[in-house]
ModelCIF file with pLDDT and N, C-alpha, C, O atoms, coordinates in Angstrom:
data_MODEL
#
_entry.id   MODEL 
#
_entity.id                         1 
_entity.type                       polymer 
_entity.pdbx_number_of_molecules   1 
#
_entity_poly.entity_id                      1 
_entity_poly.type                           'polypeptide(L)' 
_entity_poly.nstd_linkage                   no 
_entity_poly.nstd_monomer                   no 
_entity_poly.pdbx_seq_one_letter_code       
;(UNK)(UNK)(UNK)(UNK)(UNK)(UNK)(UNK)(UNK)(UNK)(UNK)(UNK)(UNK)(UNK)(UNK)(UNK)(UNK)
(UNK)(UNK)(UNK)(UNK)(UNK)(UNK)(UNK)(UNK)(UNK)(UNK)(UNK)(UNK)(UNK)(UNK)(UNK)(UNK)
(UNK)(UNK)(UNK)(UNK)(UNK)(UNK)(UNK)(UNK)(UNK)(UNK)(UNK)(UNK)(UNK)(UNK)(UNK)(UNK)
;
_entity_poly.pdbx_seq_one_letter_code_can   XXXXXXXXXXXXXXXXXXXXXXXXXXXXXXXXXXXXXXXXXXXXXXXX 
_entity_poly.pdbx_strand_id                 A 
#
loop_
_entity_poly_seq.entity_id 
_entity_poly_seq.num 
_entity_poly_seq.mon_id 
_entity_poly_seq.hetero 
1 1  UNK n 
1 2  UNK n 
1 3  UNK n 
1 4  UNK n 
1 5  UNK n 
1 6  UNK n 
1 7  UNK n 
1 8  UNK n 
1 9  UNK n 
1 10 UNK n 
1 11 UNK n 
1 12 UNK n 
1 13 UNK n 
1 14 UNK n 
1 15 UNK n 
1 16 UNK n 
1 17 UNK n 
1 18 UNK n 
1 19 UNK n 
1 20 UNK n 
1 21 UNK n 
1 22 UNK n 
1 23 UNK n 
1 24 UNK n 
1 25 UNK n 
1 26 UNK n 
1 27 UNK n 
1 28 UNK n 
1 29 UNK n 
1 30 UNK n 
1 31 UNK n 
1 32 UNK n 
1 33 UNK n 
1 34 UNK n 
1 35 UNK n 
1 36 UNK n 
1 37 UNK n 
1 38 UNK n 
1 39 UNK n 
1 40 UNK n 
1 41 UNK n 
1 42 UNK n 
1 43 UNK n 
1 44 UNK n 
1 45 UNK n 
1 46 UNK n 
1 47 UNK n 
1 48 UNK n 
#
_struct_asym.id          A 
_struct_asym.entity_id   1 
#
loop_
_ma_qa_metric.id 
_ma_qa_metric.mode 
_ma_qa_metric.name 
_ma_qa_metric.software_group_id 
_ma_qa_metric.type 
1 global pLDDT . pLDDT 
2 local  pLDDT . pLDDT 
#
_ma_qa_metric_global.metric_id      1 
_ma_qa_metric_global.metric_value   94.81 
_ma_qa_metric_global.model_id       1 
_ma_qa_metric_global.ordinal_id     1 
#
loop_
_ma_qa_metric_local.label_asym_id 
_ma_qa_metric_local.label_comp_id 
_ma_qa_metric_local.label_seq_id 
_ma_qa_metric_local.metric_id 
_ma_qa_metric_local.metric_value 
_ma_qa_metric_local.model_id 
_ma_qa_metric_local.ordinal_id 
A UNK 1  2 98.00 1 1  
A UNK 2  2 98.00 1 2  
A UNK 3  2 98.00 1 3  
A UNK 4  2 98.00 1 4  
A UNK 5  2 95.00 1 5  
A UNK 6  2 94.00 1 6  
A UNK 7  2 89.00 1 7  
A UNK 8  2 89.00 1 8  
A UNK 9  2 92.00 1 9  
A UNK 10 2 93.00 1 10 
A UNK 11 2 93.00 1 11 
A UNK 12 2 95.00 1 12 
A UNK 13 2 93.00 1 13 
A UNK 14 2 97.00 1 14 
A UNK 15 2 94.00 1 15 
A UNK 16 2 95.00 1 16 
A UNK 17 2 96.00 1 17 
A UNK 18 2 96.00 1 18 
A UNK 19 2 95.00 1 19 
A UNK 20 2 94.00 1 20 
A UNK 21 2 90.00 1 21 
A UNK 22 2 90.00 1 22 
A UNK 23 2 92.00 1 23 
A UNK 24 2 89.00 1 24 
A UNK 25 2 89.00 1 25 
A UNK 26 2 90.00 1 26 
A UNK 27 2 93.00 1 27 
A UNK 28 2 95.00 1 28 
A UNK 29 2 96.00 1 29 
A UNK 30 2 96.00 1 30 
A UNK 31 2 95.00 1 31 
A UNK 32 2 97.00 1 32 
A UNK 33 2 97.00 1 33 
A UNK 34 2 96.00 1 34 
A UNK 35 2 97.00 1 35 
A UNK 36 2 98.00 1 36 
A UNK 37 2 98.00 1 37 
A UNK 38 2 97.00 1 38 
A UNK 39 2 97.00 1 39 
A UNK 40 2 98.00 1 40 
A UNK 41 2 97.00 1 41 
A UNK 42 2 97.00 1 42 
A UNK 43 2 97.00 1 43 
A UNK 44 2 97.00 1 44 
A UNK 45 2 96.00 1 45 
A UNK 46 2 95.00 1 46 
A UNK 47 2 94.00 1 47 
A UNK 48 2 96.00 1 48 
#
loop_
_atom_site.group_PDB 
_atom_site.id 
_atom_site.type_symbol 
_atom_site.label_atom_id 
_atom_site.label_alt_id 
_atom_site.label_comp_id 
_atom_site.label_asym_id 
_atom_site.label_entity_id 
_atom_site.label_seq_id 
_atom_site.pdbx_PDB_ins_code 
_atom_site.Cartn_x 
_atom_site.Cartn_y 
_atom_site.Cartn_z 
_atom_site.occupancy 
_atom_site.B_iso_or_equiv 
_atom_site.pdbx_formal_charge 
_atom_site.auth_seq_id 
_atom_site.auth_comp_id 
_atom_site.auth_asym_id 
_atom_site.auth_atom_id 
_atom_site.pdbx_PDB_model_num 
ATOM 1   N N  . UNK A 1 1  ? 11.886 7.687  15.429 1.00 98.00 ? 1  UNK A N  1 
ATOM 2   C CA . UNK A 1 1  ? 11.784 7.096  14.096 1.00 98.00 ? 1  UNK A CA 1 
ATOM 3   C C  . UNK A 1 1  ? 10.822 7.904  13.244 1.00 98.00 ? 1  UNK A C  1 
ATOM 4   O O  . UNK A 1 1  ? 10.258 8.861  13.774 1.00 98.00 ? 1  UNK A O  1 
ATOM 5   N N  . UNK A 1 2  ? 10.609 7.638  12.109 1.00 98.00 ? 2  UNK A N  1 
ATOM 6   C CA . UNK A 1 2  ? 10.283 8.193  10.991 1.00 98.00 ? 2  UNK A CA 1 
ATOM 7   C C  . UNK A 1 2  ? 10.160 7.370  9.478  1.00 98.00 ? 2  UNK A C  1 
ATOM 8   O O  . UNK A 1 2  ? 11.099 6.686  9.071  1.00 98.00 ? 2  UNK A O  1 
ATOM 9   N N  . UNK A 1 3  ? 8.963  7.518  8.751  1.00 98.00 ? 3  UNK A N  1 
ATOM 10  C CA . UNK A 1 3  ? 9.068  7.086  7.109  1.00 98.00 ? 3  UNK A CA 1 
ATOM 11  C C  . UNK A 1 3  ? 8.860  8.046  6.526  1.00 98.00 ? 3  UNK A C  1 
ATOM 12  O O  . UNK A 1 3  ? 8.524  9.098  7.070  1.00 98.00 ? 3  UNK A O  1 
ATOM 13  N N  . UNK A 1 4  ? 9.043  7.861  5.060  1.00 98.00 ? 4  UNK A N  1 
ATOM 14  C CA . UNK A 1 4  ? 8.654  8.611  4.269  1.00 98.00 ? 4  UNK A CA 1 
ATOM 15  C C  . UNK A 1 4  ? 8.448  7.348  3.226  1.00 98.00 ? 4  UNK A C  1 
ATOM 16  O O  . UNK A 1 4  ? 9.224  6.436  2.939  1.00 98.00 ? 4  UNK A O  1 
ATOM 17  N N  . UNK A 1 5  ? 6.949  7.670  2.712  1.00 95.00 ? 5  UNK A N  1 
ATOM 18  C CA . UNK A 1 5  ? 6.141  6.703  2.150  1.00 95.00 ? 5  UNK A CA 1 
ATOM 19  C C  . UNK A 1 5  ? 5.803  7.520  0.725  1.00 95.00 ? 5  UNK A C  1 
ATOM 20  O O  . UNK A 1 5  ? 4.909  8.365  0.686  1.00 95.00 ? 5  UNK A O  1 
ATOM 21  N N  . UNK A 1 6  ? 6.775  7.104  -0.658 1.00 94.00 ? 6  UNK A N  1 
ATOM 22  C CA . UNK A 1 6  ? 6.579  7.624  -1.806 1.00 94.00 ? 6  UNK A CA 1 
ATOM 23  C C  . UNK A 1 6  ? 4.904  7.198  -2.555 1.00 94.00 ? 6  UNK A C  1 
ATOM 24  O O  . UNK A 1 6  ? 4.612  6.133  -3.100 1.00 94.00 ? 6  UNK A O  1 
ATOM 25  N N  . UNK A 1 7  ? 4.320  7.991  -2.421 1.00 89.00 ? 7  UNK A N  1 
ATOM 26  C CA . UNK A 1 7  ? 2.960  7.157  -3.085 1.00 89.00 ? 7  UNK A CA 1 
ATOM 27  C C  . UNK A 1 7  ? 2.477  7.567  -4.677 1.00 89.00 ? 7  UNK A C  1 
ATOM 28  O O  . UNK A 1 7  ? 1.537  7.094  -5.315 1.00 89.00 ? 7  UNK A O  1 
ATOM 29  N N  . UNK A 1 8  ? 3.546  8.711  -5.124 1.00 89.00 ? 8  UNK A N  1 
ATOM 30  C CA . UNK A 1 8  ? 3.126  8.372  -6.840 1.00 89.00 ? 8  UNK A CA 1 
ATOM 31  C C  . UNK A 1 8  ? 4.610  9.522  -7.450 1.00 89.00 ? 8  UNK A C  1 
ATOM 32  O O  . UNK A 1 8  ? 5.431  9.713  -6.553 1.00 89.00 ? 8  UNK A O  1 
ATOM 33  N N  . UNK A 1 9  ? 4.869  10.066 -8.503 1.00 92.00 ? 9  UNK A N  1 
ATOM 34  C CA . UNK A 1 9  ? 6.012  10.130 -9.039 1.00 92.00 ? 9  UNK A CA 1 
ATOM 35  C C  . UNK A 1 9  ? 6.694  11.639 -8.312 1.00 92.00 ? 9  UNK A C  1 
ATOM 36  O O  . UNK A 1 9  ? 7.831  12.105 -8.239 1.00 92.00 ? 9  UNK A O  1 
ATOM 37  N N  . UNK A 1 10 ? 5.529  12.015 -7.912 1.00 93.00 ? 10 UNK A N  1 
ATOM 38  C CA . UNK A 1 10 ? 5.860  13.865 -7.163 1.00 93.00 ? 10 UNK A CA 1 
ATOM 39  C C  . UNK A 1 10 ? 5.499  13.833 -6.191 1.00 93.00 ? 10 UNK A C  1 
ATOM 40  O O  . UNK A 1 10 ? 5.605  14.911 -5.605 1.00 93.00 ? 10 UNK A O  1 
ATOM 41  N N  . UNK A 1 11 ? 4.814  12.584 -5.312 1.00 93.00 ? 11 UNK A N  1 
ATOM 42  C CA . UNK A 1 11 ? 4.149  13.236 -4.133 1.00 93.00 ? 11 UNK A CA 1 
ATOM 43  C C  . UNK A 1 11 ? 4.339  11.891 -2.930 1.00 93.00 ? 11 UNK A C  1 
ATOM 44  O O  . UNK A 1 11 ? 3.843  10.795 -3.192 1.00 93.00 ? 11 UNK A O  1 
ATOM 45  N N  . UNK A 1 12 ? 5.008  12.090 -1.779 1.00 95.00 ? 12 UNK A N  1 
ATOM 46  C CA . UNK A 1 12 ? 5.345  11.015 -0.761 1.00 95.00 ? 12 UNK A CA 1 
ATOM 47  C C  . UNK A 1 12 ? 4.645  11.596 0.358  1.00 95.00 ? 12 UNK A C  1 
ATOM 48  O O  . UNK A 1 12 ? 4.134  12.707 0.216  1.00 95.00 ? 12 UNK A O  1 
ATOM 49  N N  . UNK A 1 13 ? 4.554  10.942 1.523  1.00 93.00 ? 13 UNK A N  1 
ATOM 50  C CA . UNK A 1 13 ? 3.946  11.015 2.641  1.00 93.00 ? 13 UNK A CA 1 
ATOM 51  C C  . UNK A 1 13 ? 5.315  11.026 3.890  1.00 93.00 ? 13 UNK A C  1 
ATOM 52  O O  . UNK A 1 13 ? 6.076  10.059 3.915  1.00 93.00 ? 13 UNK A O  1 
ATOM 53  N N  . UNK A 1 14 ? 5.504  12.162 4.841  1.00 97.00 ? 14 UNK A N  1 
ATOM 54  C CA . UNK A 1 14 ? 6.006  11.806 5.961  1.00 97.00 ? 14 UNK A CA 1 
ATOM 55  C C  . UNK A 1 14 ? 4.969  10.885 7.007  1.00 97.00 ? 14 UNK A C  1 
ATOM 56  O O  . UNK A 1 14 ? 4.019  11.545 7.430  1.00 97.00 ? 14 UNK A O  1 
ATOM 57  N N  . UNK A 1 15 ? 5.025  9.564  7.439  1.00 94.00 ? 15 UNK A N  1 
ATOM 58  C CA . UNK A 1 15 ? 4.586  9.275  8.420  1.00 94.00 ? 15 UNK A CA 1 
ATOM 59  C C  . UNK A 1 15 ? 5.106  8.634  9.646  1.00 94.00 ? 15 UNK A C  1 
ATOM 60  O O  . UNK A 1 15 ? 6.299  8.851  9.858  1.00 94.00 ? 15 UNK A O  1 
ATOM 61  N N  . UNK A 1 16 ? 4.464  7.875  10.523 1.00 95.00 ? 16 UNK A N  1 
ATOM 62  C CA . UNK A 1 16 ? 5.524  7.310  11.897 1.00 95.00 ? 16 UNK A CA 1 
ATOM 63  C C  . UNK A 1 16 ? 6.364  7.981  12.724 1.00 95.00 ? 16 UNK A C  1 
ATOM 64  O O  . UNK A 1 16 ? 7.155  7.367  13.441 1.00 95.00 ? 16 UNK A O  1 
ATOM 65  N N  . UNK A 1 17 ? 6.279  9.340  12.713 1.00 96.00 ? 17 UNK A N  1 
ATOM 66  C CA . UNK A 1 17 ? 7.017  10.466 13.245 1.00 96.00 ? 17 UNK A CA 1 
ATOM 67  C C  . UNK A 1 17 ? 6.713  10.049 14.624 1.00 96.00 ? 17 UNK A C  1 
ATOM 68  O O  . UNK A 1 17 ? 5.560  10.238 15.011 1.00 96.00 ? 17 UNK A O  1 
ATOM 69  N N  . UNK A 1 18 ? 8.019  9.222  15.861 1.00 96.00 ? 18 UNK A N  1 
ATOM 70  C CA . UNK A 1 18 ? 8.111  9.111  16.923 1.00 96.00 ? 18 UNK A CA 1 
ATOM 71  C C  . UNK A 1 18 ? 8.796  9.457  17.356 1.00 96.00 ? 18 UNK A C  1 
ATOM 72  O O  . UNK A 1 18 ? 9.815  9.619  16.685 1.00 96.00 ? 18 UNK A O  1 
ATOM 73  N N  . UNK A 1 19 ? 8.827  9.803  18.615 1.00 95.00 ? 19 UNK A N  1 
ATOM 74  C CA . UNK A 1 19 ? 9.789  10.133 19.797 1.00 95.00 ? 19 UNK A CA 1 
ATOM 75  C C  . UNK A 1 19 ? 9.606  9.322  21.136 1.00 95.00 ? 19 UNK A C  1 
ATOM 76  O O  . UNK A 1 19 ? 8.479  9.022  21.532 1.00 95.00 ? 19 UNK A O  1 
ATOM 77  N N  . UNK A 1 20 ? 10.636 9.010  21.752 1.00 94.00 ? 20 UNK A N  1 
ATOM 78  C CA . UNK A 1 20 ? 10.683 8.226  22.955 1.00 94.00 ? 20 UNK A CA 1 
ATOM 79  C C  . UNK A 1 20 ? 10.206 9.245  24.152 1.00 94.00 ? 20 UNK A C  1 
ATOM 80  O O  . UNK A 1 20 ? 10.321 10.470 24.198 1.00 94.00 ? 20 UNK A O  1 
ATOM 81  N N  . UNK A 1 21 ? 9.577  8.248  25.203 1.00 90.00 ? 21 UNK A N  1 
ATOM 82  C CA . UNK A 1 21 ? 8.339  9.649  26.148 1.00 90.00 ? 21 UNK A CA 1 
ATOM 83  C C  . UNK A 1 21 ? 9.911  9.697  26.343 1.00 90.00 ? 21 UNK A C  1 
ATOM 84  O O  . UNK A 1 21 ? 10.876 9.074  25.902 1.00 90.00 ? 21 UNK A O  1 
ATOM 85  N N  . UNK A 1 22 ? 9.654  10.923 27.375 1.00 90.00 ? 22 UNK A N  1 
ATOM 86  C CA . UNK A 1 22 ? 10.569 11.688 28.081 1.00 90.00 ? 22 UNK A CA 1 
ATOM 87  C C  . UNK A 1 22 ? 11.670 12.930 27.298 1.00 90.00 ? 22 UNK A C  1 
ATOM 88  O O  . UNK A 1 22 ? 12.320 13.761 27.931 1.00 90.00 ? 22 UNK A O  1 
ATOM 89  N N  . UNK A 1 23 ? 11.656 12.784 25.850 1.00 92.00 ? 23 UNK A N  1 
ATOM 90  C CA . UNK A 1 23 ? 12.398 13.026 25.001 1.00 92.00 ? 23 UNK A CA 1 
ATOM 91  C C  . UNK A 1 23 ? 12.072 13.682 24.604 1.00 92.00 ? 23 UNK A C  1 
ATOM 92  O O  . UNK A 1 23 ? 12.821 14.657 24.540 1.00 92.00 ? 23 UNK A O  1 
ATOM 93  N N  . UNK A 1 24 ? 10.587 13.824 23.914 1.00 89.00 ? 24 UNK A N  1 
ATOM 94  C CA . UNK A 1 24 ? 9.662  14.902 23.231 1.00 89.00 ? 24 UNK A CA 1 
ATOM 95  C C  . UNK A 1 24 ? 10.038 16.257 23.512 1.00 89.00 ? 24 UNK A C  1 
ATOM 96  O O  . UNK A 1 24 ? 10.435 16.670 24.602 1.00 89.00 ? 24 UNK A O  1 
ATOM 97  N N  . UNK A 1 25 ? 9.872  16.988 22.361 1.00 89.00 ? 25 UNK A N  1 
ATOM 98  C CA . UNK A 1 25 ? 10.248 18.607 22.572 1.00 89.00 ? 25 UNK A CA 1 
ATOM 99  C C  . UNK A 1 25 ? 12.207 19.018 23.257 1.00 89.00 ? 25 UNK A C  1 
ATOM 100 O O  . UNK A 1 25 ? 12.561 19.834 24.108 1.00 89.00 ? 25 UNK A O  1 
ATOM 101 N N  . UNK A 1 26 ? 13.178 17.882 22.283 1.00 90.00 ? 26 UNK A N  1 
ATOM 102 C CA . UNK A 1 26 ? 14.233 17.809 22.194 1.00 90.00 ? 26 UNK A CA 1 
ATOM 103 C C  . UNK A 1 26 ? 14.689 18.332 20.692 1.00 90.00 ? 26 UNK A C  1 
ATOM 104 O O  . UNK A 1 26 ? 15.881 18.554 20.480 1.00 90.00 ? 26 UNK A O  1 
ATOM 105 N N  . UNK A 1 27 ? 14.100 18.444 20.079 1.00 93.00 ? 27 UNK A N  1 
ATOM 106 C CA . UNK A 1 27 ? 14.436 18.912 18.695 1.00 93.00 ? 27 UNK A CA 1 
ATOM 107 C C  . UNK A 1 27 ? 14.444 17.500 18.138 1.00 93.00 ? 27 UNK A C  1 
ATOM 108 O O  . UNK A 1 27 ? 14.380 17.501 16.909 1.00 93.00 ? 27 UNK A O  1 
ATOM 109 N N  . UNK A 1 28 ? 14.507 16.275 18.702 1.00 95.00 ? 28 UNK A N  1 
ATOM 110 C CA . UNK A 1 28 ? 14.409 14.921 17.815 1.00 95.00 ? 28 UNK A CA 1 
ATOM 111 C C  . UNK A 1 28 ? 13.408 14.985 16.690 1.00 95.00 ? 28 UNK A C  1 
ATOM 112 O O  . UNK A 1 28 ? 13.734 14.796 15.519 1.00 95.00 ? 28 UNK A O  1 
ATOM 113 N N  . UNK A 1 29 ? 11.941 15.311 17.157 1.00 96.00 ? 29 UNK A N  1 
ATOM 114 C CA . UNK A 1 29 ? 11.323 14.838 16.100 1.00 96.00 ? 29 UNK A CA 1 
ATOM 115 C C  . UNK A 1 29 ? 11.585 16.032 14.649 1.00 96.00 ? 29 UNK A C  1 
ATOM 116 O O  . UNK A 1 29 ? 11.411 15.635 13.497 1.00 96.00 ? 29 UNK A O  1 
ATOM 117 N N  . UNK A 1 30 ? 11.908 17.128 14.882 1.00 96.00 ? 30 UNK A N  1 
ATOM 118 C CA . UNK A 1 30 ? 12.880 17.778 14.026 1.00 96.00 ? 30 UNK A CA 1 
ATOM 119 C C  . UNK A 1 30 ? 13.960 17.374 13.161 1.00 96.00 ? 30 UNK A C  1 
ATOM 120 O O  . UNK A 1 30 ? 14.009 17.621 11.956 1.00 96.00 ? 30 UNK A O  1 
ATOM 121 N N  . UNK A 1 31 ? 14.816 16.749 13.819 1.00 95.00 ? 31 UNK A N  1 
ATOM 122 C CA . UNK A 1 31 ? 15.633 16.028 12.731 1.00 95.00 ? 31 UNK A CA 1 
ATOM 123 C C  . UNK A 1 31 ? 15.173 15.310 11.912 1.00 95.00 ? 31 UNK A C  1 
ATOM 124 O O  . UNK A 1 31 ? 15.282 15.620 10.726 1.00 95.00 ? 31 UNK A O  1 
ATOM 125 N N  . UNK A 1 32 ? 14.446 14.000 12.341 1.00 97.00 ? 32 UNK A N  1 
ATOM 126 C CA . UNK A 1 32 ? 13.489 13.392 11.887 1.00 97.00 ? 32 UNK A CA 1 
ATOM 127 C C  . UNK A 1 32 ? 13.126 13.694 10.296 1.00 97.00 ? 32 UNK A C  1 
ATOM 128 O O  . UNK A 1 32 ? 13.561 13.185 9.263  1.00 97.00 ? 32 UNK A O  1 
ATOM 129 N N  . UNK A 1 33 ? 12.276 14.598 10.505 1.00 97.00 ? 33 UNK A N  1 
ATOM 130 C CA . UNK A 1 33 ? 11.893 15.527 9.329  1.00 97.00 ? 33 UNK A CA 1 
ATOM 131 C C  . UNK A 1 33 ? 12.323 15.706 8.740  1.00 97.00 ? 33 UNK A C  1 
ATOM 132 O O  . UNK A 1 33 ? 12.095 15.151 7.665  1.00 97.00 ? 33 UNK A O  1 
ATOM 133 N N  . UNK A 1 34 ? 13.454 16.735 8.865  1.00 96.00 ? 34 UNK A N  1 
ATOM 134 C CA . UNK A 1 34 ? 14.938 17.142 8.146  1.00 96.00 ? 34 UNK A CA 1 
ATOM 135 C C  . UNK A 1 34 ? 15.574 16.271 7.423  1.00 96.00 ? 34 UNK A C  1 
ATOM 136 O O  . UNK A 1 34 ? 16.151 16.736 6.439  1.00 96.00 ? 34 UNK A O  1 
ATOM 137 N N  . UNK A 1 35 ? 15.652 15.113 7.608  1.00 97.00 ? 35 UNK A N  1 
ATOM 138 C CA . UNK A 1 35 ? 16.346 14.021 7.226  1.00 97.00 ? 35 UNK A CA 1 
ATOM 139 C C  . UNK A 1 35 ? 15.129 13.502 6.269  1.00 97.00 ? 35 UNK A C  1 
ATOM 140 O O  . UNK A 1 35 ? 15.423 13.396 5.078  1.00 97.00 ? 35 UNK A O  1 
ATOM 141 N N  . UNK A 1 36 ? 13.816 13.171 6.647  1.00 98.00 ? 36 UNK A N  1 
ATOM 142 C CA . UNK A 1 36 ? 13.165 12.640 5.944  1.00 98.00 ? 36 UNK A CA 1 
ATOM 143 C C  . UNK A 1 36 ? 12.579 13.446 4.058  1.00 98.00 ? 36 UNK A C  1 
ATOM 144 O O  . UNK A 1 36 ? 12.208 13.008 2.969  1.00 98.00 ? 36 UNK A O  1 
ATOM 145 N N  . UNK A 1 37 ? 12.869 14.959 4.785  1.00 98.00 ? 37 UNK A N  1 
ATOM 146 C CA . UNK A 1 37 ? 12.709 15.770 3.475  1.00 98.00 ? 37 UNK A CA 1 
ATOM 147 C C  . UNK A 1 37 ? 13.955 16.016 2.592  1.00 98.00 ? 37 UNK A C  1 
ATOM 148 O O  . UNK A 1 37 ? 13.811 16.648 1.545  1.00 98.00 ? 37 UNK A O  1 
ATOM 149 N N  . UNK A 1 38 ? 15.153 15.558 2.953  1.00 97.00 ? 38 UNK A N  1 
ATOM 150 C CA . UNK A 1 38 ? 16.328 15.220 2.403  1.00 97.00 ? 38 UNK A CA 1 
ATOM 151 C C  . UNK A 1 38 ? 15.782 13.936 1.399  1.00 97.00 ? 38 UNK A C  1 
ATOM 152 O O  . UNK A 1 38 ? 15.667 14.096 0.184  1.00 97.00 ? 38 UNK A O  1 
ATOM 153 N N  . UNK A 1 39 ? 15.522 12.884 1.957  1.00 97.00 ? 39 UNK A N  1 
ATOM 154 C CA . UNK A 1 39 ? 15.311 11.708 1.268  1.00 97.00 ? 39 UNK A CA 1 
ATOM 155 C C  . UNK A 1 39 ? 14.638 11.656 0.249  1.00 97.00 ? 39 UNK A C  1 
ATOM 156 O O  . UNK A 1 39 ? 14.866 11.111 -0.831 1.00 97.00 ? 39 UNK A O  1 
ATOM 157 N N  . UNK A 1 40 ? 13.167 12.667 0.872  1.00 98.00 ? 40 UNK A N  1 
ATOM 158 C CA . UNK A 1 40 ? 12.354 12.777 -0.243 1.00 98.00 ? 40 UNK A CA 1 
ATOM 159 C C  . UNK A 1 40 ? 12.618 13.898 -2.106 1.00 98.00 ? 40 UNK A C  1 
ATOM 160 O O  . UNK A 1 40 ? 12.113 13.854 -3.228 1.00 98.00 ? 40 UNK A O  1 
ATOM 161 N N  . UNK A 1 41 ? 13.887 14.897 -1.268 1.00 97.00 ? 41 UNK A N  1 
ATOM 162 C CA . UNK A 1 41 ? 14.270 16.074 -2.671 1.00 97.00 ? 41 UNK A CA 1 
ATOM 163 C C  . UNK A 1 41 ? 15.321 14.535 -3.524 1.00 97.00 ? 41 UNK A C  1 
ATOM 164 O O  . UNK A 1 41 ? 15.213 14.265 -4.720 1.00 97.00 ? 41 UNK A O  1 
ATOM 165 N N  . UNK A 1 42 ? 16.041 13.931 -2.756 1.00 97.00 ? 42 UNK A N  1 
ATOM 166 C CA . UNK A 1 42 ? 16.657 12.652 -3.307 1.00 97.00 ? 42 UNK A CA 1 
ATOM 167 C C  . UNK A 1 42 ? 16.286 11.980 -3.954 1.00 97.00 ? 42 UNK A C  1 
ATOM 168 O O  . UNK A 1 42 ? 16.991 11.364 -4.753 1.00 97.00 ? 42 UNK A O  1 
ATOM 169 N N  . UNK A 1 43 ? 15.017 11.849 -3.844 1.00 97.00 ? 43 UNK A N  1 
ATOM 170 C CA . UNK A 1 43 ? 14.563 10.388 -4.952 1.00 97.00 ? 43 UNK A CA 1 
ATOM 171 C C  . UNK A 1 43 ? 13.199 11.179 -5.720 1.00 97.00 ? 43 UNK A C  1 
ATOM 172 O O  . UNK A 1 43 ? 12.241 10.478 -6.044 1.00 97.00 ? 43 UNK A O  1 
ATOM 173 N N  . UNK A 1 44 ? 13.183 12.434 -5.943 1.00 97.00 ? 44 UNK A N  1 
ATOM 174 C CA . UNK A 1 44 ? 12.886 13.686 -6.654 1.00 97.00 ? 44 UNK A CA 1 
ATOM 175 C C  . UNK A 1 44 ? 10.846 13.756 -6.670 1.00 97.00 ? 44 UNK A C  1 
ATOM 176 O O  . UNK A 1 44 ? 9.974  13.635 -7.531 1.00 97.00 ? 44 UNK A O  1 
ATOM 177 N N  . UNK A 1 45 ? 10.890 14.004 -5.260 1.00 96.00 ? 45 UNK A N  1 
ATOM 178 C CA . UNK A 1 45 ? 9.832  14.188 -5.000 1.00 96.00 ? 45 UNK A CA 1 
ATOM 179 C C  . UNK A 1 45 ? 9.161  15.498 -4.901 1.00 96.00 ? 45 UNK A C  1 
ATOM 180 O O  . UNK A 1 45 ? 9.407  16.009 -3.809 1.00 96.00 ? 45 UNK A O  1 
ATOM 181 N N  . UNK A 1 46 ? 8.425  16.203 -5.623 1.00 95.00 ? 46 UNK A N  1 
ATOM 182 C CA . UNK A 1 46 ? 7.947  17.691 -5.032 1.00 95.00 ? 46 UNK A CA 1 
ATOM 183 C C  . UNK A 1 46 ? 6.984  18.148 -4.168 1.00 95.00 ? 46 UNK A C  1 
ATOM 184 O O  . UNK A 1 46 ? 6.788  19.327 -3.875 1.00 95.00 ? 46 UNK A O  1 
ATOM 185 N N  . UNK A 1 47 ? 6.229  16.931 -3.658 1.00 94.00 ? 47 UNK A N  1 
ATOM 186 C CA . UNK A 1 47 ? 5.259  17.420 -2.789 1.00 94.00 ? 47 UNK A CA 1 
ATOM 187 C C  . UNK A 1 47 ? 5.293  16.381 -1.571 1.00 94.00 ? 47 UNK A C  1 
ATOM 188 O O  . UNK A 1 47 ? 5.242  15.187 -1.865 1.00 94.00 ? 47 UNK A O  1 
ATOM 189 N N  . UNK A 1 48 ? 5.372  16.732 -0.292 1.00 96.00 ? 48 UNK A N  1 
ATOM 190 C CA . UNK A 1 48 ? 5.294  15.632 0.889  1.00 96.00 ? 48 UNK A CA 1 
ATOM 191 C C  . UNK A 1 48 ? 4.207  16.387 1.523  1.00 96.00 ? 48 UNK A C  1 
ATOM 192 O O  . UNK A 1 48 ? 3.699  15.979 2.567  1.00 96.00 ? 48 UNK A O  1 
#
């Protein structure tokens, strides 16, 4: 799992970046990201 926490008109926070034990260093928490910096160019954020 993963958030992304918008906190003013240009600038959001990635936080909660988890991975399940055993899983870690699968490229999961990678997607994660990927997806979460998608969300953030989406709702027109320039700085995370």
């Amino acid at each position: 799992c993963g958030a992304l926490h918008v906190m003013w008109e240009d600038l959001a926070e990635i936080r909660t970046v988890a991975v399940a034990d055993g899983l870690r260093g699968q490229g999961i928490g990678h997607l994660i990201v990927d997806e979460l910096l998608v969300r953030a160019r989406m709702v027109g954020v320039a700085r995370v």
